[in-house]
N, C-alpha and C. Protein backbone atom coordinates (compact mmCIF):
# COMPACT_ATOMS: atom_id res chain seq x y z
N UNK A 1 -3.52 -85.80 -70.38
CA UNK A 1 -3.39 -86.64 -69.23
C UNK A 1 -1.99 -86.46 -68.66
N UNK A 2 -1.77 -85.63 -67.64
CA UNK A 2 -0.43 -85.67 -66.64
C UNK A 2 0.09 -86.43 -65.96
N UNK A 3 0.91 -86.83 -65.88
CA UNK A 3 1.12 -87.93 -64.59
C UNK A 3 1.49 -86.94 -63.16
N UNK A 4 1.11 -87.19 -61.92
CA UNK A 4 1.15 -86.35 -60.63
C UNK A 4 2.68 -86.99 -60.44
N UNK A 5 3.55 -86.35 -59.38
CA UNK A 5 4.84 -87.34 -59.23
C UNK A 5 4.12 -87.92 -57.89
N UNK A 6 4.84 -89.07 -57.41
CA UNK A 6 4.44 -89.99 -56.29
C UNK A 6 4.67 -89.20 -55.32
N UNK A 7 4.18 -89.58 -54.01
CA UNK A 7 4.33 -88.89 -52.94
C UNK A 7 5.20 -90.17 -52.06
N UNK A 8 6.47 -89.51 -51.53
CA UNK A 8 6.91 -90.04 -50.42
C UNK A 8 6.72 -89.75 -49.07
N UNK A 9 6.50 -91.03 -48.09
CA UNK A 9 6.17 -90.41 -47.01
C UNK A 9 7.78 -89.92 -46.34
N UNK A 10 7.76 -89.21 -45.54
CA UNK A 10 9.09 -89.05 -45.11
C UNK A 10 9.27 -89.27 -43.39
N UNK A 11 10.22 -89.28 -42.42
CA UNK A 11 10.42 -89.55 -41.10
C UNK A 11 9.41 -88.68 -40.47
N UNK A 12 9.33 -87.37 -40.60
CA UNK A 12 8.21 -86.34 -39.72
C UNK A 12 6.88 -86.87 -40.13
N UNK A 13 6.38 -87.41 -40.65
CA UNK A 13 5.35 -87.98 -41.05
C UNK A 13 4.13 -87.01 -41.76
N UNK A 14 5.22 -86.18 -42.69
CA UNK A 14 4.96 -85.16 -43.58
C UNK A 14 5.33 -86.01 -44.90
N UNK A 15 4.79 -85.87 -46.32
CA UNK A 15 4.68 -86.81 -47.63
C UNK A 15 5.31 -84.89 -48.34
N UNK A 16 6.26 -86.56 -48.83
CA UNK A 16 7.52 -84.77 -49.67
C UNK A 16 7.56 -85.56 -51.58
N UNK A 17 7.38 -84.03 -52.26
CA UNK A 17 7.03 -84.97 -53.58
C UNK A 17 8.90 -84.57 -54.06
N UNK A 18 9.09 -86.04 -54.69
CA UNK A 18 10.50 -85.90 -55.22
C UNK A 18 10.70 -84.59 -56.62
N UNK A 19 12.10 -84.02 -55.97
CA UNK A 19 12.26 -83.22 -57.11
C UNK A 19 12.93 -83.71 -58.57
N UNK A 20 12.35 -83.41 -59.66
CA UNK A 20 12.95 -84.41 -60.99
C UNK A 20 14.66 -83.82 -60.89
N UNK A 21 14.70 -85.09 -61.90
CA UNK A 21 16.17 -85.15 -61.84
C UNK A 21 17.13 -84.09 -62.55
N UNK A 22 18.25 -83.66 -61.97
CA UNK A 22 18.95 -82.55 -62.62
C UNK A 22 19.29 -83.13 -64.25
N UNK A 23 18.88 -82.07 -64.59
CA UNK A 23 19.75 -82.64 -66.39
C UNK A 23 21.05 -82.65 -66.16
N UNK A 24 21.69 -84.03 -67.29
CA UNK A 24 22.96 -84.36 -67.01
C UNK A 24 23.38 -84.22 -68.72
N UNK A 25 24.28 -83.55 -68.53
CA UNK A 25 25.05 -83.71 -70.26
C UNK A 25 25.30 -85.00 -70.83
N UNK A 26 25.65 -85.30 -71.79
CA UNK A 26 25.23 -86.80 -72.57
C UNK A 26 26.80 -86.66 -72.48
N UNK A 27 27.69 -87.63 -72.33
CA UNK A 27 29.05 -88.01 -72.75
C UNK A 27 29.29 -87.96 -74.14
N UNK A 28 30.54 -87.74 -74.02
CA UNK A 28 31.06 -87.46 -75.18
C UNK A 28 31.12 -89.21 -75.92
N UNK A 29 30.81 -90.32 -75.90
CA UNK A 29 31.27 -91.27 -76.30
C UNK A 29 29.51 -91.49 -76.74
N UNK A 30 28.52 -90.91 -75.61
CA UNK A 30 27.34 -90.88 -76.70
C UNK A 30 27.29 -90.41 -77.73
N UNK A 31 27.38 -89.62 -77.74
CA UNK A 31 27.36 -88.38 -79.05
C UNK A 31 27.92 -88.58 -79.86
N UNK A 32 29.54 -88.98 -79.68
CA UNK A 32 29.79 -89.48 -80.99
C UNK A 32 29.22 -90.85 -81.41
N UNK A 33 28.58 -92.23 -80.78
CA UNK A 33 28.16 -93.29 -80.96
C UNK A 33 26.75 -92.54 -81.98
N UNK A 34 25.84 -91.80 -81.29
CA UNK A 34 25.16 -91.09 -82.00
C UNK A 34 25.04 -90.43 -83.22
N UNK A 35 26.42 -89.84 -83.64
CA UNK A 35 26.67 -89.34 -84.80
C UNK A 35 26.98 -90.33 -85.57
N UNK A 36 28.04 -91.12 -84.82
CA UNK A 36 28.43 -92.49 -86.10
C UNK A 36 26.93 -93.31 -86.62
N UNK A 37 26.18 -93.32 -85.57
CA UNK A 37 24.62 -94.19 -86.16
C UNK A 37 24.22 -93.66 -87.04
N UNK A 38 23.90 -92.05 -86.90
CA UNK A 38 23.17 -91.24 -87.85
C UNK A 38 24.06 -91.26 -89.50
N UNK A 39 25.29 -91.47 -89.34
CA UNK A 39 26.30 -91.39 -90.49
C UNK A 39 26.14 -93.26 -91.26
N UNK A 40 25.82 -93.88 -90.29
CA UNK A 40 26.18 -95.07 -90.88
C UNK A 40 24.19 -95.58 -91.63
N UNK A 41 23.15 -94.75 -90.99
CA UNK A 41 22.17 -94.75 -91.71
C UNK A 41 21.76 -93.95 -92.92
N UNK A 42 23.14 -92.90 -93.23
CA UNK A 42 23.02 -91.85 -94.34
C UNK A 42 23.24 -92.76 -94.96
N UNK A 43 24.04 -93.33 -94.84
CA UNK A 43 25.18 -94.11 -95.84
C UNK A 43 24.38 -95.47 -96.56
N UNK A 44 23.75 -96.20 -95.10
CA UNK A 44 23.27 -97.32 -95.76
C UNK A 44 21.81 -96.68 -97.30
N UNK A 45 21.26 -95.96 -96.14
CA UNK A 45 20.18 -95.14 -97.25
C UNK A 45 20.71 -94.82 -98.61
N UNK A 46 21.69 -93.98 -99.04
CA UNK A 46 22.46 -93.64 -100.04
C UNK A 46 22.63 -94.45 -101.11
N UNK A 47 23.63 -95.91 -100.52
CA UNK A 47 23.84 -97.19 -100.99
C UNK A 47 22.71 -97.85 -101.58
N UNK A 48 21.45 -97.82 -100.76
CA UNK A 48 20.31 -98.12 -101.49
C UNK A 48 19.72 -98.07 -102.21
N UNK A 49 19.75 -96.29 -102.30
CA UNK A 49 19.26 -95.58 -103.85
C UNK A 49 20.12 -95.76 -104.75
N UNK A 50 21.52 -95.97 -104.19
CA UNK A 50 21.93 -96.03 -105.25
C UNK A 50 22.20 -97.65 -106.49
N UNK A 51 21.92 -98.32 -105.58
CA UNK A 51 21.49 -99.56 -105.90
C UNK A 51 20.57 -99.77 -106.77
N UNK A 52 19.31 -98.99 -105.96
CA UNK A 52 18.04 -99.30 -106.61
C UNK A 52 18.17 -98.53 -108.23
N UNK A 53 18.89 -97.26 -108.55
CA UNK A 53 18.86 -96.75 -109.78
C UNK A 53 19.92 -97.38 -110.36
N UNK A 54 20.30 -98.30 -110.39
CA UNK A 54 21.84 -98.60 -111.07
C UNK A 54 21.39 -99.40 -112.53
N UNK A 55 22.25 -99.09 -113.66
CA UNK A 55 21.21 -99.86 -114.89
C UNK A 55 21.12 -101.06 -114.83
N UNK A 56 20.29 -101.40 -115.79
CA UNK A 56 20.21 -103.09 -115.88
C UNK A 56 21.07 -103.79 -116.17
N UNK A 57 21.99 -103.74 -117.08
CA UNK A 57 23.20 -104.45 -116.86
C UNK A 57 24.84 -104.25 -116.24
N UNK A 58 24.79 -104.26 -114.93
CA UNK A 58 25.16 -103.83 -114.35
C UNK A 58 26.31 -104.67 -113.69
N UNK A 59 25.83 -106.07 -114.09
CA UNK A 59 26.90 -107.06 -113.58
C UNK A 59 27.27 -107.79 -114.79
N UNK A 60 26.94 -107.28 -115.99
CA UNK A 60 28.03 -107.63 -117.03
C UNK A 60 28.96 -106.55 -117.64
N UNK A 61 29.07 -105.29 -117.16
CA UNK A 61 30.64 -104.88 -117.14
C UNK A 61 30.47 -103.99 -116.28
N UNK A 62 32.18 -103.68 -116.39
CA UNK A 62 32.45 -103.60 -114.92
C UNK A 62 32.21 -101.27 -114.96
N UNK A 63 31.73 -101.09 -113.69
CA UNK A 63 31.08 -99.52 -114.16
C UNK A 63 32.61 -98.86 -112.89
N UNK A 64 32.85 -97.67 -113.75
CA UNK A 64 33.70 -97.11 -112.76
C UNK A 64 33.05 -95.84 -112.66
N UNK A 65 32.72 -95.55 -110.67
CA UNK A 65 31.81 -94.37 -110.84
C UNK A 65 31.98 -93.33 -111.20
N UNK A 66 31.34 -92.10 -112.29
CA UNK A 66 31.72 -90.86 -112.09
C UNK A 66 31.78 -89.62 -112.22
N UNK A 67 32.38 -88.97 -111.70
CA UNK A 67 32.43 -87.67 -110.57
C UNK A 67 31.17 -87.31 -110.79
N UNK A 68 30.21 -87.50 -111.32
CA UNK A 68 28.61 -86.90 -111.31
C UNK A 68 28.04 -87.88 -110.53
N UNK A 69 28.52 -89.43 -110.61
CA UNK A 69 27.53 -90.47 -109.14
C UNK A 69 28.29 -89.79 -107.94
N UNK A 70 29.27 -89.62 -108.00
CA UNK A 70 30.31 -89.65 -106.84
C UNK A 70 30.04 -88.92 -105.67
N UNK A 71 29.75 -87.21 -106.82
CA UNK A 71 28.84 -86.02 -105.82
C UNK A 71 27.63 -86.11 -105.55
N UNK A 72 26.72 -86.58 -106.34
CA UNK A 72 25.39 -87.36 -105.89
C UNK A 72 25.46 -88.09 -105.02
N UNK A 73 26.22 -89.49 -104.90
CA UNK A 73 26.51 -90.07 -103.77
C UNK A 73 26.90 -89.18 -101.94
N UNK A 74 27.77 -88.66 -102.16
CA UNK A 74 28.24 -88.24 -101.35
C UNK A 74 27.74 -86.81 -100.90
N UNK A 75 27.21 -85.99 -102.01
CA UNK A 75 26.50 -84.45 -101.54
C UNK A 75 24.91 -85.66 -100.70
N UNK A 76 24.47 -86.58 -100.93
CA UNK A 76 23.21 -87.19 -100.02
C UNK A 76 23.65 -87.42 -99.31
N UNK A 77 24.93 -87.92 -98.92
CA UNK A 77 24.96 -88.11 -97.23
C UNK A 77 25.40 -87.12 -96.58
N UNK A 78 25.76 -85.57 -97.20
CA UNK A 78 26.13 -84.57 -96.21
C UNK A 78 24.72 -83.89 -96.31
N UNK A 79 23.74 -84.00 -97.12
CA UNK A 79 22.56 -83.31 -96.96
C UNK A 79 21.37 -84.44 -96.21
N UNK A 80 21.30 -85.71 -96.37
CA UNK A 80 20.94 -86.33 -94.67
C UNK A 80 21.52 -85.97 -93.34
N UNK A 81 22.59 -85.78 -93.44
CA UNK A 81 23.33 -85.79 -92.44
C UNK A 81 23.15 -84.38 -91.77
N UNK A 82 22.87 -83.46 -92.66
CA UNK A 82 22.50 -81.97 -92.08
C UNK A 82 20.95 -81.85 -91.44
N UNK A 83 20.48 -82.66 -92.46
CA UNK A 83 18.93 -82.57 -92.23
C UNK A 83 18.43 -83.44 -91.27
N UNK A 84 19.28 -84.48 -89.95
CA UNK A 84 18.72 -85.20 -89.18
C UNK A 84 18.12 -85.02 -88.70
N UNK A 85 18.22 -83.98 -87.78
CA UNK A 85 17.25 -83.40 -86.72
C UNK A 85 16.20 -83.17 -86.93
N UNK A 86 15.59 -82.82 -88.38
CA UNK A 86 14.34 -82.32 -89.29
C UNK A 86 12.98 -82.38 -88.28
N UNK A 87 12.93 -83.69 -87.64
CA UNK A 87 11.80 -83.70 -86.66
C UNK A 87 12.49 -83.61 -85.37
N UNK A 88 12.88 -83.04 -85.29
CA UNK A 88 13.27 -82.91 -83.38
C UNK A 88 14.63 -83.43 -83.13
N UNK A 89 14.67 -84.60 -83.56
CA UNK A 89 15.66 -85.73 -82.81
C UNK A 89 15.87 -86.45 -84.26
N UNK A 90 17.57 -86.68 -83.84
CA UNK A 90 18.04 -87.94 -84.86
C UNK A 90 17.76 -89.01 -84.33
N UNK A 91 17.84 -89.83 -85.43
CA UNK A 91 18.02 -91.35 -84.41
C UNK A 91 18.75 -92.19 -84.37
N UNK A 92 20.00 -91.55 -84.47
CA UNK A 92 21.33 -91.77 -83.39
C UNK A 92 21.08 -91.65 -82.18
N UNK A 93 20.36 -90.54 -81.97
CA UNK A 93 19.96 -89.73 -80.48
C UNK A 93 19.55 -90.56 -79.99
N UNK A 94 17.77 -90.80 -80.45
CA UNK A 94 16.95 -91.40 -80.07
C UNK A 94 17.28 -93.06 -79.55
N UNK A 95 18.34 -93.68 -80.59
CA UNK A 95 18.90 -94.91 -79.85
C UNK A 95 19.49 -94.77 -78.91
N UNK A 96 20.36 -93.70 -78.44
CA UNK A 96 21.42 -93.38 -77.36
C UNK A 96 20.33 -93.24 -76.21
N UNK A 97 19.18 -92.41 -76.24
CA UNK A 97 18.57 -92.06 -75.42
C UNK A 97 19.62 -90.38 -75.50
N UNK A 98 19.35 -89.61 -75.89
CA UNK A 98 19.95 -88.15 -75.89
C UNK A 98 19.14 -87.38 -76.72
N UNK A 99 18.89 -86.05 -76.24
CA UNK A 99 17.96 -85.27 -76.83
C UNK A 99 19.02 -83.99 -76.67
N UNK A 100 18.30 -83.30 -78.19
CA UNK A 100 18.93 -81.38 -77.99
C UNK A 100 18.18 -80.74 -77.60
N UNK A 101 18.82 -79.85 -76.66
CA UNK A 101 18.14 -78.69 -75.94
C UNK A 101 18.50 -77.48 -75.94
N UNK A 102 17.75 -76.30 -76.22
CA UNK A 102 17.85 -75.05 -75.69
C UNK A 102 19.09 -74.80 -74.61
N UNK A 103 19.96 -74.04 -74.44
CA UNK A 103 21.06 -74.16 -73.30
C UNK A 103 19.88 -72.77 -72.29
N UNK A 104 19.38 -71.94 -72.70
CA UNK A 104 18.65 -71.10 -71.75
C UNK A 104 17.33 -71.93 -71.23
N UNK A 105 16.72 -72.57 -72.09
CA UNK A 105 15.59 -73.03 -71.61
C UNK A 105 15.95 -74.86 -71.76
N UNK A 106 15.74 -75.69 -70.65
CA UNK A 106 16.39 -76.87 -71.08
C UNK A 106 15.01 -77.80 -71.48
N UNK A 107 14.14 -77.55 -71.45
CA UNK A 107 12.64 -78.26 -71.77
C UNK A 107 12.01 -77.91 -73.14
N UNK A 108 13.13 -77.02 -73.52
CA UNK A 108 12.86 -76.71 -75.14
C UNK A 108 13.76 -77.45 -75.93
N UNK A 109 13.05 -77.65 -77.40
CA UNK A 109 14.21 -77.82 -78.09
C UNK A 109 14.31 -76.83 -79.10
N UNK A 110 15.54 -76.84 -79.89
CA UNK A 110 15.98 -75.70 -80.57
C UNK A 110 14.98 -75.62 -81.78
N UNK A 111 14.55 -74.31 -82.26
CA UNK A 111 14.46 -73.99 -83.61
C UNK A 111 14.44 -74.86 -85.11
N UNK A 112 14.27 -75.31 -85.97
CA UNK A 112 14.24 -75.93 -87.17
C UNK A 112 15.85 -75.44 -88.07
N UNK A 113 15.42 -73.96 -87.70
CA UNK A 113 16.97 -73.12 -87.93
C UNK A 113 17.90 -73.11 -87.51
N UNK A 114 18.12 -73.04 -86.16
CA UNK A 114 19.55 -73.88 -85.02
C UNK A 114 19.63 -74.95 -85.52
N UNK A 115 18.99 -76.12 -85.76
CA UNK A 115 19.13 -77.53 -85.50
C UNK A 115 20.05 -77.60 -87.10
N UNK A 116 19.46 -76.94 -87.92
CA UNK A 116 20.02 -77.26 -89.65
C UNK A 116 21.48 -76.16 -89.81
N UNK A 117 21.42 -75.10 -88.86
CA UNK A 117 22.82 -75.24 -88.94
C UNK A 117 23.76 -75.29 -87.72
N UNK A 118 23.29 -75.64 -87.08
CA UNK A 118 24.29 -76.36 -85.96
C UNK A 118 24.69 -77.85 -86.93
N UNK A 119 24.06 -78.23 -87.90
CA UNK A 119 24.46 -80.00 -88.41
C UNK A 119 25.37 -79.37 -89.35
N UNK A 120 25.00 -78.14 -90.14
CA UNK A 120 25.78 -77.71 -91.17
C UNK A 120 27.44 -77.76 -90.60
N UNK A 121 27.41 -77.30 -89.50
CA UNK A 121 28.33 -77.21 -89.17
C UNK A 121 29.38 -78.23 -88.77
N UNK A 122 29.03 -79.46 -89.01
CA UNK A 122 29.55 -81.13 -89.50
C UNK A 122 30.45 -80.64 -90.27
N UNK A 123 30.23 -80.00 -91.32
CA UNK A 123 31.42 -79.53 -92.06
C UNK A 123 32.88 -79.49 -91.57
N UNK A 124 33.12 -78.94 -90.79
CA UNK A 124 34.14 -79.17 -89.77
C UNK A 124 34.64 -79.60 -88.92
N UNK A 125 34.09 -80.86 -89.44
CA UNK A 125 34.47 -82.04 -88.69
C UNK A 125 35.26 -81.95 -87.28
N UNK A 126 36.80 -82.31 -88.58
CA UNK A 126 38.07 -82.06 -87.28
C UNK A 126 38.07 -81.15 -86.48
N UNK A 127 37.76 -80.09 -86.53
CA UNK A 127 37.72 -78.68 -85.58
C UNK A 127 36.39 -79.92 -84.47
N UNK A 128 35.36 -79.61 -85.50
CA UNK A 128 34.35 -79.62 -84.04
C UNK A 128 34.66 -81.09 -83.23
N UNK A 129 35.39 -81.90 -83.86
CA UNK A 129 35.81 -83.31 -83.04
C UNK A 129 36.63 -82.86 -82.18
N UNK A 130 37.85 -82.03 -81.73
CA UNK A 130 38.71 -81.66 -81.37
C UNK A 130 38.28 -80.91 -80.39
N UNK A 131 37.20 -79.95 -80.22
CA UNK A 131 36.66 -79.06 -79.60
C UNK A 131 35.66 -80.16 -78.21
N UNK A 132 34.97 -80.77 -79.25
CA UNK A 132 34.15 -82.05 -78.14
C UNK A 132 35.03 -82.80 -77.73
N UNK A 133 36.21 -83.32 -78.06
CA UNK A 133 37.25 -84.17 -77.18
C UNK A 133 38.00 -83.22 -76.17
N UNK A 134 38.17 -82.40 -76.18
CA UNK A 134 38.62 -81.02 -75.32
C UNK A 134 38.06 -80.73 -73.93
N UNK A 135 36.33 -80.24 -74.51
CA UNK A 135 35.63 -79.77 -73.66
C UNK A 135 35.35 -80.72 -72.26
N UNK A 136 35.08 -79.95 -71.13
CA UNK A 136 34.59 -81.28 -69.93
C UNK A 136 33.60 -81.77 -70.02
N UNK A 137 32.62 -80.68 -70.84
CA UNK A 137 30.68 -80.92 -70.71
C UNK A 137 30.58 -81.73 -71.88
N UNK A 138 31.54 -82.22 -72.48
CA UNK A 138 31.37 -82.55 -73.92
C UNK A 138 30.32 -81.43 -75.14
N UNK A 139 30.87 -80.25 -74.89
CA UNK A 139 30.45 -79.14 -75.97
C UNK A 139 30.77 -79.03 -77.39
N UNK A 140 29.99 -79.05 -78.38
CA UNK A 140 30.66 -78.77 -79.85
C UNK A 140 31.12 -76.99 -79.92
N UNK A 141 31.86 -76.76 -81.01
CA UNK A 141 32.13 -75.34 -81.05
C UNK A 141 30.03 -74.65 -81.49
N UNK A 142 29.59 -75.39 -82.15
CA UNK A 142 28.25 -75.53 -82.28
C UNK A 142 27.27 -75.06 -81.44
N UNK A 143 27.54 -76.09 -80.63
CA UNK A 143 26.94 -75.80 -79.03
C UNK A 143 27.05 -74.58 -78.58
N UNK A 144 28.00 -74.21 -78.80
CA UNK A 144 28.46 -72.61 -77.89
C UNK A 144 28.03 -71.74 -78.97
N UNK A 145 28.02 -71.64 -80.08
CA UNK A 145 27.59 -70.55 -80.93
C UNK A 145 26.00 -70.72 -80.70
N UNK A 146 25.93 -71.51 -81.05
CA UNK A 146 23.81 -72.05 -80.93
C UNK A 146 23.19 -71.79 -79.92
N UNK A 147 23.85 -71.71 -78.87
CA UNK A 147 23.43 -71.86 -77.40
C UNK A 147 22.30 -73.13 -77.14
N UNK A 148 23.24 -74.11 -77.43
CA UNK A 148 22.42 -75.78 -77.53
C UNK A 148 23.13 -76.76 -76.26
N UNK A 149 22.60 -77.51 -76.27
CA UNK A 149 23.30 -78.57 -75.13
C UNK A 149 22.59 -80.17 -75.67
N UNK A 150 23.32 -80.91 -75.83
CA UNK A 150 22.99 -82.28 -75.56
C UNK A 150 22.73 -83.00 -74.32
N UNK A 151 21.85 -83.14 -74.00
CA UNK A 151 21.50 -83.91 -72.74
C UNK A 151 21.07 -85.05 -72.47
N UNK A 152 21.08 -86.10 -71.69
CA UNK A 152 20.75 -87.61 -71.37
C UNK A 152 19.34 -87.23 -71.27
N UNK A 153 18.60 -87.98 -71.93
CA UNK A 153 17.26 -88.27 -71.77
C UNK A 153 16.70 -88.41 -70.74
N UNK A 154 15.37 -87.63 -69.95
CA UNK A 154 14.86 -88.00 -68.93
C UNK A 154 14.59 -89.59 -69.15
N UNK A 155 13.75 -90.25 -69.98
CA UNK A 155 13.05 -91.31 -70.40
C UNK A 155 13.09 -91.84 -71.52
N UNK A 156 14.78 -92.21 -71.76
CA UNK A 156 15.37 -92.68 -73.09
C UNK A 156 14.33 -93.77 -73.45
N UNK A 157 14.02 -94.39 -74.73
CA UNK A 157 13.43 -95.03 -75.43
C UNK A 157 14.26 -96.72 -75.26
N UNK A 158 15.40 -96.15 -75.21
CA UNK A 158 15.75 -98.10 -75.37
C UNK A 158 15.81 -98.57 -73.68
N UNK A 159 15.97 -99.98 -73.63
CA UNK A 159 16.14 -100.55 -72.14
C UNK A 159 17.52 -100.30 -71.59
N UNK A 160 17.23 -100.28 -70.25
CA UNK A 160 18.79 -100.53 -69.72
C UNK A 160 19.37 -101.62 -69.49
N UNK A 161 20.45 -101.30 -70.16
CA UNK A 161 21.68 -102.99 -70.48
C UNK A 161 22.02 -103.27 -69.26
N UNK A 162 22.34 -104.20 -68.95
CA UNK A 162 22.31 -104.48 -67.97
C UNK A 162 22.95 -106.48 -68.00
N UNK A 163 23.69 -107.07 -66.95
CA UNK A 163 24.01 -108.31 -67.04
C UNK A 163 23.05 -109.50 -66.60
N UNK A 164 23.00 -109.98 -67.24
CA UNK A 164 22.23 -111.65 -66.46
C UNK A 164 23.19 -112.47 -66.43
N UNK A 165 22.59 -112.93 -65.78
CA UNK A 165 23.62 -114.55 -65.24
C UNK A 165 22.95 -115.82 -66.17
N UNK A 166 24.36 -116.63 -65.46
CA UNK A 166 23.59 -117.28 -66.69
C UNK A 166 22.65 -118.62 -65.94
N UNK A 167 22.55 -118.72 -64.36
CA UNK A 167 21.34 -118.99 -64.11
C UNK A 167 19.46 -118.88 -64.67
N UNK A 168 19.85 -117.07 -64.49
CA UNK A 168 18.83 -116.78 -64.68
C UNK A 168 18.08 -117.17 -66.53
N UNK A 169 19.77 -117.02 -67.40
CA UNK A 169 18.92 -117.45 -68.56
C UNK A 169 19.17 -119.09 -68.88
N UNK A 170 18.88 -119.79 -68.08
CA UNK A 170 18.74 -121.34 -67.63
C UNK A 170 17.62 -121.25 -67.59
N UNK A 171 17.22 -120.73 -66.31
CA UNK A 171 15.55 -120.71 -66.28
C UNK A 171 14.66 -120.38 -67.05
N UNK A 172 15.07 -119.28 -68.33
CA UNK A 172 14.29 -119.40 -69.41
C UNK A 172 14.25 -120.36 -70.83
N UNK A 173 15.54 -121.45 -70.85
CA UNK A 173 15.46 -122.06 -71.56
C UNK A 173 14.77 -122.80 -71.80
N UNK A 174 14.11 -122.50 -73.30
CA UNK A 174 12.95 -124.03 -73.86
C UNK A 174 13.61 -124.93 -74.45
N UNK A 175 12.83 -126.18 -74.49
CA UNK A 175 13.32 -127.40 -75.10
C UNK A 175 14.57 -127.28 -75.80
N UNK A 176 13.77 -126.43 -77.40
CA UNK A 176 14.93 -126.43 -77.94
C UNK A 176 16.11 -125.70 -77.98
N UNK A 177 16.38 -124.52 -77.19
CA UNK A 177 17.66 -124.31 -76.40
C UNK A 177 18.25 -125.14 -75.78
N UNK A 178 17.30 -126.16 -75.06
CA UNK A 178 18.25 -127.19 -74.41
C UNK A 178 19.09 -128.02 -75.27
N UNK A 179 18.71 -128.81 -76.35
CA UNK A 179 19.16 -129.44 -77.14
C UNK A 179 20.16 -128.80 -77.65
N UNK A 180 20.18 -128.09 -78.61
CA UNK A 180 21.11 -126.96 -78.75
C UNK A 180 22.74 -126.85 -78.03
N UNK A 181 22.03 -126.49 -76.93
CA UNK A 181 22.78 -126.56 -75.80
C UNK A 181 24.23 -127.38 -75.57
N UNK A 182 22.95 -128.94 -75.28
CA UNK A 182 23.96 -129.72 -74.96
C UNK A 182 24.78 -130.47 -76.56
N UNK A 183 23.95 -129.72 -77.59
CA UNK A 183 24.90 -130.68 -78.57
C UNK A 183 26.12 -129.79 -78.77
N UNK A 184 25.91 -128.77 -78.39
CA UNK A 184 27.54 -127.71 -78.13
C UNK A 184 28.21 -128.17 -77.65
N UNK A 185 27.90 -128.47 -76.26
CA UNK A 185 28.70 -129.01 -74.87
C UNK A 185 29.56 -130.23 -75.14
């Protein structure tokens, strides 16, 4: 099932169909918001397992971790962290609304093989932070070897933020918001 695009009528009283929108590169303040999500869900994940395997007595003395939890700990969040993309999209991305693309073809996305080591390449952090704070398009050194691009989502997944007044969320207050309310006030 396709969707047709709408038809506008135009002044000659000829109907002109809109052309889609140019792809726009994702900012650099997405991408990294994106990476920090994807890093801060390695992490919570990690913490979990590692929680969940920890022995049973565990809060009657005191455990100092080591170097065998430590690299376990920490080799899982550089091997989540490589492996995000695994289905298409992280979901850092996917919250940002930002998708990876092909830089020749922009309606593709990359390979299983680009995607795992373009992340590998996290490894280098500082370089590739330095390189994306640099660039204008916001490019990783990544990007340019991969021939990849990050781009703003045609039809990001989350809503657009946006301000209300605080009229408008008056008018949705129930009862007990009101109360609430005024016992603040």
């Amino acid at each position: 099932m396709s969707e047709k695009p709408s038809e506008l009528p135009s002044n000659s009283g000829k109907t002109e169909i809109p052309k889609p929108a140019k792809p726009r590169a994702a900012s650099k303040g997405k991408r990294l918001l994106a990476l920090l999500l994807d890093f801060i869900l390695a992490l919570l994940l990690m913490n979990t397992l590692d929680q969940f395997f920890r022995s049973e007595d565990w809060d009657l003395k005191m455990q100092a971790p080591g170097a065998e939890k430590m690299l376990i700990f920490y080799g899982g969040i550089i091997f989540l962290m490589v492996i995000r993309d695994l289905w298409g999209s992280s979901p850092g991305r996917i919250l940002m609304g930002i998708s990876l693309r092909n830089f020749e073809d922009l309606n593709t996305i990359p390979e299983i093989s680009i995607r795992l080591k373009r992340n590998l390449m996290l490894l280098l952090f500082p370089i590739e932070g330095m390189v994306l704070l640099k660039d204008s398009f916001a490019f990783r050194l990544a990007d340019r070897w991969f021939k990849t691009a990050v781009l703003e989502h045609p039809k990001p997944m989350r809503v657009a933020l946006r301000p209300v007044s605080y009229t408008h969320l008056r008018a949705h207050e129930t009862e007990a918001d009101l109360v609430c309310r005024l016992l603040l006030e």
